[in-house]
Protein backbone atom coordinates (compact mmCIF):
# COMPACT_ATOMS: atom_id res chain seq x y z
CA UNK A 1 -11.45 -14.72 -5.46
CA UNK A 2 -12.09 -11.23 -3.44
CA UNK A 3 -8.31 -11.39 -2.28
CA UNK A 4 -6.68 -12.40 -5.17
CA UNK A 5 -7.94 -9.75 -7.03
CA UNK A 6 -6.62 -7.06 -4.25
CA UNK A 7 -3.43 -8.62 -4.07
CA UNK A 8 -3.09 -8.35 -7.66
CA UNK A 9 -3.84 -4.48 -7.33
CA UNK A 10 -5.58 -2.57 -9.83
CA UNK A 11 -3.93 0.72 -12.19
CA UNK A 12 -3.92 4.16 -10.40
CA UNK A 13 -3.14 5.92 -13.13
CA UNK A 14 -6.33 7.90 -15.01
CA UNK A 15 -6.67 9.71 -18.04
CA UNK A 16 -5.51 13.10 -18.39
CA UNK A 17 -7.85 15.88 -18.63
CA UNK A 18 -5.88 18.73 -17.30
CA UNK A 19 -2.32 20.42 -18.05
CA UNK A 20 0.30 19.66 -15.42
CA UNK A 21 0.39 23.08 -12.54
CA UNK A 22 4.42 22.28 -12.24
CA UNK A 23 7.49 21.03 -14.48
CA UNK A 24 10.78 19.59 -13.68
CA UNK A 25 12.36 22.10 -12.28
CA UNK A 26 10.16 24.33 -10.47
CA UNK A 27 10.55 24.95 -7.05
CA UNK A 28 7.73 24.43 -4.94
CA UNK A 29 7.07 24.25 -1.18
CA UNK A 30 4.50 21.86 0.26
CA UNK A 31 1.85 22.97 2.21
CA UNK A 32 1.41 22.98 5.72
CA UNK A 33 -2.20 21.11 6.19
CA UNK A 34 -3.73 19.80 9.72
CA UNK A 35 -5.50 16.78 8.10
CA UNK A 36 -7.67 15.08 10.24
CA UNK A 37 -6.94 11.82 8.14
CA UNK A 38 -4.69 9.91 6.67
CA UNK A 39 -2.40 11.59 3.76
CA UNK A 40 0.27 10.46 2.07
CA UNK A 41 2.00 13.73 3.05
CA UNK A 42 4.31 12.59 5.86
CA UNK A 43 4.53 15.69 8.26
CA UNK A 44 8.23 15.74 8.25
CA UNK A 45 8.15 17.14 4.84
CA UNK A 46 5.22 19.89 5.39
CA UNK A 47 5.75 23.46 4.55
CA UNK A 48 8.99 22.80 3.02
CA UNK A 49 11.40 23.98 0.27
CA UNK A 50 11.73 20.94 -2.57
CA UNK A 51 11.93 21.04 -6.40
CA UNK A 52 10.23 19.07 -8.89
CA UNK A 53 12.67 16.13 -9.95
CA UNK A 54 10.00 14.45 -12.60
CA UNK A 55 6.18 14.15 -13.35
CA UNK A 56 4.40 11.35 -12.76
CA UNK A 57 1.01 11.91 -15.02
CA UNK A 58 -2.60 11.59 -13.25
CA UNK A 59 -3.09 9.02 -10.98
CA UNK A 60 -6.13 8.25 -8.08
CA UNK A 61 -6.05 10.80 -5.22
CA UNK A 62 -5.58 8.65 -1.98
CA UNK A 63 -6.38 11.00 0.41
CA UNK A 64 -10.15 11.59 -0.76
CA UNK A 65 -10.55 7.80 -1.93
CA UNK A 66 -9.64 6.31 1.12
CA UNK A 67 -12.61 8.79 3.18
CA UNK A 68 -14.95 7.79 0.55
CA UNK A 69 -15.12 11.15 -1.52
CA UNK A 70 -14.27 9.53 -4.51
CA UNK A 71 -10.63 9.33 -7.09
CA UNK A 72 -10.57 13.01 -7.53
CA UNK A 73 -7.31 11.94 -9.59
CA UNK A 74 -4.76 14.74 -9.50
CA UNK A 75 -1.02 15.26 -10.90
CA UNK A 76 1.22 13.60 -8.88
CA UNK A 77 5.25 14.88 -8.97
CA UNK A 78 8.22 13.69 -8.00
CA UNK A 79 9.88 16.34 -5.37
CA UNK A 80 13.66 16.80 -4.49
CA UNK A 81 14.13 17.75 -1.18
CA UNK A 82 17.79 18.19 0.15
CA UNK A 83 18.03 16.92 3.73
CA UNK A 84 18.78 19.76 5.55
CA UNK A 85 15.89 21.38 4.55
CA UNK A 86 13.81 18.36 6.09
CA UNK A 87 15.56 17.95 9.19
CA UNK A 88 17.95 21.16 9.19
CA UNK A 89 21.96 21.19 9.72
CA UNK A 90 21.88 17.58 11.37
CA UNK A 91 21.08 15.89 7.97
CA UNK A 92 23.81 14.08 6.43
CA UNK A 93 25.89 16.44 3.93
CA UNK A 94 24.61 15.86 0.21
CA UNK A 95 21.90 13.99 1.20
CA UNK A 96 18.40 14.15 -1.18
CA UNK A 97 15.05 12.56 -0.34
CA UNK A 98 12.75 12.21 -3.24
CA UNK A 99 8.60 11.94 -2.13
CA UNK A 100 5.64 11.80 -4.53
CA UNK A 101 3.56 14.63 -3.77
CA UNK A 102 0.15 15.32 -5.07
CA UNK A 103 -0.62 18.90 -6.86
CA UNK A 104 -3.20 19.82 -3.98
CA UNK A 105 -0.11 19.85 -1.62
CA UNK A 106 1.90 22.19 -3.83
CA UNK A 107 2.62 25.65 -4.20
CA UNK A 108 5.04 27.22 -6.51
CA UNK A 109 7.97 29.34 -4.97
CA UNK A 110 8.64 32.56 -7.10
């Protein structure tokens, strides 16, 4: 029964109990971490210039659930990133990449 039940999956998202830090819109960069664990951050897209393209609501925090530290459930955004901001001048003209990116791993850009 164990593995029909995990194959079924289980909802992420949680209840809201805090106001959103960022709004469609915004421009944020994401931060430049040395995690010594698995995050759903991929590297390529560290310390980089994106804006928010939607909010997703609260949902579980994978990179404290998965060591054990609990949901910790945080906002979790949509971000815009043009290409050449990812992987500079070599990127294909016009080309976006959208990643979900928890609030932890965003800062606002004035």
């Amino acid at each position: 029964m164990v593995s029909g039940v995990l194959a079924k999956g289980a909802p992420a998202d949680r209840a809201i109990t805090t106001a959103a830090k960022f709004s469609v819109g915004d421009h944020v960069r994401t931060l430049q971490t040395q995690a010594n664990h698995h995050t759903r951050l991929p590297a390529y897209a560290r310390d980089k210039l994106g804006c928010i393209a939607a909010v997703r609501a609260v949902h579980v925090y994978p990179d404290s659930n998965a060591q054990g530290l609990g949901e910790q459930p945080q906002w979790l955004y949509s971000v815009a990133f043009e290409g050449a901001a990812l992987w500079g001048q070599e990127a294909e003209h016009g080309l976006t990449v959208y990643l979900d990116a928890w609030e932890p791993y965003l800062e606002q850009v004035k």
